[in-house]
Protein backbone atom coordinates (compact mmCIF):
# COMPACT_ATOMS: atom_id res chain seq x y z
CA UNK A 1 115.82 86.81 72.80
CA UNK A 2 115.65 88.07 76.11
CA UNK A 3 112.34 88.03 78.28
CA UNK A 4 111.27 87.86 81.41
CA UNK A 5 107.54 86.27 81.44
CA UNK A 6 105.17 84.53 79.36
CA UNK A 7 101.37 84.99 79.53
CA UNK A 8 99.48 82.30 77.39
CA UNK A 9 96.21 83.71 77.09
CA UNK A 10 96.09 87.58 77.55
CA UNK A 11 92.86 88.99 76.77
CA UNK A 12 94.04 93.02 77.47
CA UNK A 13 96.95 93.83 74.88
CA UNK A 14 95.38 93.43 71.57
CA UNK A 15 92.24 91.91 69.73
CA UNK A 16 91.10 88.15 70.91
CA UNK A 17 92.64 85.82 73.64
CA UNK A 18 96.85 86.65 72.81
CA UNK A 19 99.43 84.79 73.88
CA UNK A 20 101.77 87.63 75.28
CA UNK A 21 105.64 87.77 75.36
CA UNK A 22 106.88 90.04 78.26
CA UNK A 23 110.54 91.35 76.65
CA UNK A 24 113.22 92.49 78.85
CA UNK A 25 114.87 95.24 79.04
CA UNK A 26 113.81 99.58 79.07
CA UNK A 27 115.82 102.67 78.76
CA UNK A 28 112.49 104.54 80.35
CA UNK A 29 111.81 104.46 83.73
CA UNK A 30 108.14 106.17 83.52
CA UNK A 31 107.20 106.64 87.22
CA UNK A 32 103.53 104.53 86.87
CA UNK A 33 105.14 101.28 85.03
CA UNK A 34 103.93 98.24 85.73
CA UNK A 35 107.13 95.63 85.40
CA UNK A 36 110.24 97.36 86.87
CA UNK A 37 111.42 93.85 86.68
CA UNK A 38 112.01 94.42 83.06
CA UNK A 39 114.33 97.67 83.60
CA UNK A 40 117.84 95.91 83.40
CA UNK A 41 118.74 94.82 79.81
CA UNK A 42 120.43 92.02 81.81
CA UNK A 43 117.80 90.33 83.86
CA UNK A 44 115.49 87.93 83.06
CA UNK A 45 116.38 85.14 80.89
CA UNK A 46 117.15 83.89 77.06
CA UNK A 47 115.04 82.07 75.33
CA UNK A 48 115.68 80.39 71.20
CA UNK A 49 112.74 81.36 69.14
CA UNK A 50 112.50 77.83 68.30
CA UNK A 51 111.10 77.25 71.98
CA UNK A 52 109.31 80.30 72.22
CA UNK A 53 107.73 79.48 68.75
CA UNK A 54 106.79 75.92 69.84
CA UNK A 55 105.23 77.24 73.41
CA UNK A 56 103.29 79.48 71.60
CA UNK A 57 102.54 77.02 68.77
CA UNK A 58 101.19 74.53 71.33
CA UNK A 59 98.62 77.15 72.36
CA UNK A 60 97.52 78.49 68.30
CA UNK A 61 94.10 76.98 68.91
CA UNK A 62 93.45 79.03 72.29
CA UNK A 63 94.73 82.02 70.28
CA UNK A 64 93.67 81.84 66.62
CA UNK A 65 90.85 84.66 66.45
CA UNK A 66 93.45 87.10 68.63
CA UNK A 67 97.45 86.27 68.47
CA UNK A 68 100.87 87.22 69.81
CA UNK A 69 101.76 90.60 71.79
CA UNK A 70 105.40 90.99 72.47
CA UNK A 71 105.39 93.65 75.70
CA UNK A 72 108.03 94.48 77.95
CA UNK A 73 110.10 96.37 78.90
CA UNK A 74 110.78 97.70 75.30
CA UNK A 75 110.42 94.97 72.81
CA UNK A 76 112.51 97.15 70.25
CA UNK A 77 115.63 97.27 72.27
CA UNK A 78 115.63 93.89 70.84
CA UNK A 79 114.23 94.67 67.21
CA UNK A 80 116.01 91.98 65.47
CA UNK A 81 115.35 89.23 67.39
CA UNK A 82 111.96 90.60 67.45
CA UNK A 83 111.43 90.68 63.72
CA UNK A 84 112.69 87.19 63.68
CA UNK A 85 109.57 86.33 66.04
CA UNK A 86 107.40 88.14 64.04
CA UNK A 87 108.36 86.53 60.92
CA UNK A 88 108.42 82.49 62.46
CA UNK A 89 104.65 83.10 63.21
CA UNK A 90 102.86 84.89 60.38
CA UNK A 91 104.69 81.91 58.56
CA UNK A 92 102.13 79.81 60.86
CA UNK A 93 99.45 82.23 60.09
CA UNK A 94 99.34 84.11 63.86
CA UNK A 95 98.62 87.55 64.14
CA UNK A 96 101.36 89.56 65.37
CA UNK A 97 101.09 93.01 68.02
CA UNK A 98 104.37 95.05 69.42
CA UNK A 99 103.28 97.09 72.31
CA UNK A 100 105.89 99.99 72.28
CA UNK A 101 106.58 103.39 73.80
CA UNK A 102 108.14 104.52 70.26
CA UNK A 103 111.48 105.38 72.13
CA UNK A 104 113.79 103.38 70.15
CA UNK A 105 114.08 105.17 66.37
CA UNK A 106 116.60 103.24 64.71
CA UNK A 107 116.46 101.35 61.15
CA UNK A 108 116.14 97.72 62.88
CA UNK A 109 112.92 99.10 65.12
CA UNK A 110 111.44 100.95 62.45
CA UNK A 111 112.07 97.18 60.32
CA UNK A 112 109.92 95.18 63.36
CA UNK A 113 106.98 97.20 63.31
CA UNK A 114 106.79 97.14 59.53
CA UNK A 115 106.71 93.02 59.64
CA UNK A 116 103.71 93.08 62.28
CA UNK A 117 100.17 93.27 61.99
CA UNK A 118 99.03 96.01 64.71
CA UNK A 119 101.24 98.11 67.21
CA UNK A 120 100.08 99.09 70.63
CA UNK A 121 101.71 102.54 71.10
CA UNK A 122 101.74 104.14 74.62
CA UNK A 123 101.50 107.66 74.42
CA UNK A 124 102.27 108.43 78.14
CA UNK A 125 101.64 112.33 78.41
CA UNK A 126 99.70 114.94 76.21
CA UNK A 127 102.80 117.67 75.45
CA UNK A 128 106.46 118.12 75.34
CA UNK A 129 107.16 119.54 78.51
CA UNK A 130 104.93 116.86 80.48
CA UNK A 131 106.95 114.21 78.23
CA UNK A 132 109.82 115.69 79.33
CA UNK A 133 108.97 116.53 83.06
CA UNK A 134 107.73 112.38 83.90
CA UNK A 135 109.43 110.46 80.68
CA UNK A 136 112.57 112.47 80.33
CA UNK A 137 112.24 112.27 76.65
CA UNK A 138 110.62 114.56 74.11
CA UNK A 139 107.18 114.16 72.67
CA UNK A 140 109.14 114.35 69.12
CA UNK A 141 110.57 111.07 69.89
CA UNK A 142 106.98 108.64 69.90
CA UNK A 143 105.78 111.01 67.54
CA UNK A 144 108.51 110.06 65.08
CA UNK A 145 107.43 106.46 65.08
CA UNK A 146 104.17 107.43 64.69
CA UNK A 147 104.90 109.32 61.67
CA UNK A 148 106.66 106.31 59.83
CA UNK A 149 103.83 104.43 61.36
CA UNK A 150 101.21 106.83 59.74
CA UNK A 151 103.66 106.56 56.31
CA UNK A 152 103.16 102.61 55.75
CA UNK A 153 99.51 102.81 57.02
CA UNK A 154 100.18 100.48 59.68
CA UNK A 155 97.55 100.00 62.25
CA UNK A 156 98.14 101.34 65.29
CA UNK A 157 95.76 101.42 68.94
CA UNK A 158 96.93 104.42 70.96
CA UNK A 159 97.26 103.54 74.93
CA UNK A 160 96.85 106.39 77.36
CA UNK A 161 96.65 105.56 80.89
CA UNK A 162 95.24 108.10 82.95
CA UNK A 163 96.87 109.18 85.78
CA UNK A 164 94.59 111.38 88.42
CA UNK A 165 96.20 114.88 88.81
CA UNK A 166 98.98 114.56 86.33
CA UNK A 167 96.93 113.98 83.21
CA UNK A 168 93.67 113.10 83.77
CA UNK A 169 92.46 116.72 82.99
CA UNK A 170 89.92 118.02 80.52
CA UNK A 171 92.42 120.26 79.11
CA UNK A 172 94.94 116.78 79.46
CA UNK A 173 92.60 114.99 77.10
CA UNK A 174 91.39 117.54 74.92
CA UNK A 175 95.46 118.10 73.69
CA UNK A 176 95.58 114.20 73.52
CA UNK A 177 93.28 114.53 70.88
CA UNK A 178 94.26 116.85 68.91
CA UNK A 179 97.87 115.58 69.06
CA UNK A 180 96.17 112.09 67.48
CA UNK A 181 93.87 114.04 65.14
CA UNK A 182 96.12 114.29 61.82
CA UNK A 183 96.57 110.35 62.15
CA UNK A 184 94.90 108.34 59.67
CA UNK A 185 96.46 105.40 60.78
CA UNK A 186 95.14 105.13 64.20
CA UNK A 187 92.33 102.70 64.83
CA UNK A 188 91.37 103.12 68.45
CA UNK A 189 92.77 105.01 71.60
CA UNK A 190 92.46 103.36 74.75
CA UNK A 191 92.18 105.56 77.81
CA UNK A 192 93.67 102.58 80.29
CA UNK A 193 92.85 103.48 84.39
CA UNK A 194 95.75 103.92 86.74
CA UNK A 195 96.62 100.89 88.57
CA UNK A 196 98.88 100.09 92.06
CA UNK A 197 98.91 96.36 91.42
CA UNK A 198 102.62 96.92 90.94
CA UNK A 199 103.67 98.25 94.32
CA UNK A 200 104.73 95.54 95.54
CA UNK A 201 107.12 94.44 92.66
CA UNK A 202 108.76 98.37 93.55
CA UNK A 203 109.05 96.97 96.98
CA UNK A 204 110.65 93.66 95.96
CA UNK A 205 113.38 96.01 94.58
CA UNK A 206 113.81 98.46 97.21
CA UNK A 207 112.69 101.35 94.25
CA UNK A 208 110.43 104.22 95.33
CA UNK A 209 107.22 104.05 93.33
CA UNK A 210 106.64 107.51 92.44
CA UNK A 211 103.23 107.69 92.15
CA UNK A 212 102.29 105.88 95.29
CA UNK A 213 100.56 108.45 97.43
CA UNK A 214 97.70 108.60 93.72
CA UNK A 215 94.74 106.83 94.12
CA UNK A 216 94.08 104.04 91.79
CA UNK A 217 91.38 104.31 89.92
């Protein structure tokens, strides 16, 4: 498994304190992400799940009423190492989140986020054509995960961060929630705030951050 940063006790990317596995690699390149680090499928660094298991095993006290997030990048670019993971700790009785942007539709993806417990899925933009203007995918394509997701009843949080002047509006919103309305599945939607904390990282790399001239909120 490839991943590029390990947060023991994450208290923002699922229920409880989480231990939260940062995956590398993401075929996106959404112009407010947070970890541009995690772009190239060949940076950051392989790990065995034996010693990711036992890191995160040596903190199951700290984490026992929350549980394991594996984040990214796009965790399933890497679905079956990632349903490996998954499997190792609900053996050892540890609740198990993939925060995804529902790009990847393939049999192996679809397989990981049947063997966890919740999924975190960012819905970045309220239609097709904004998907398409700042993603550079169609809406159909998260949509289709949540579909299977809605088939299996899995439990699924809906992230949304809100952007001021791209999709912050009342009109924005309002289509956000119809889009989510038909979804039985869906336990909570989290309207998350924009953040700049990352502009530095951008600079690091020498990559324009697209949205640096919006506020924060």
């Amino acid at each position: 498994m490839r991943i590029f940063s390990l947060q023991s006790l994450g208290t923002v990317d699922g229920p409880g304190v989480r231990y939260v596995v940062f995956m590398q690699g993401c075929p996106l390149r959404c112009p407010y992400c947070h970890n541009p680090e995690s772009w190239d499928a060949d940076g950051g660094y392989e790990t065995d799940l034996a010693s990711l298991t036992d890191k995160i095993l040596r903190c199951k006290e700290y984490i026992k009423n929350g549980g394991v997030t594996f984040s990214g990048g796009e965790p399933l670019l890497q679905a079956k190492e990632l349903k490996k993971a998954i499997e190792l700790l609900k053996k050892n009785n540890i609740h198990t989140a993939i925060d995804t942007s529902g790009c990847i539709i393939s049999k192996d993806s679809f397989e990981a986020l049947k063997a966890c417990d919740l999924v975190l899925l960012d819905i970045k933009m309220p239609d097709d054509e904004m998907y398409r203007k700042y993603i550079n995918i169609p809406l159909s394509v998260p949509l289709e995960t949540l579909d299977y997701l809605e088939k299996i009843n899995k439990p699924v949080w809906i992230r949304y961060v809100n952007v001021p002047s791209i999709n912050d509006s009342e009109e924005c919103i309002n289509k956000l929630e119809n889009l989510l309305k038909p979804y039985t599945c869906i336990e909570k939607l989290e309207i998350l705030p924009f953040k700049k904390l990352c502009i530095e990282k951008y600079k690091k790399l020498n990559i324009p951050f697209p949205f640096e001239n919006i506020e924060a909120l």
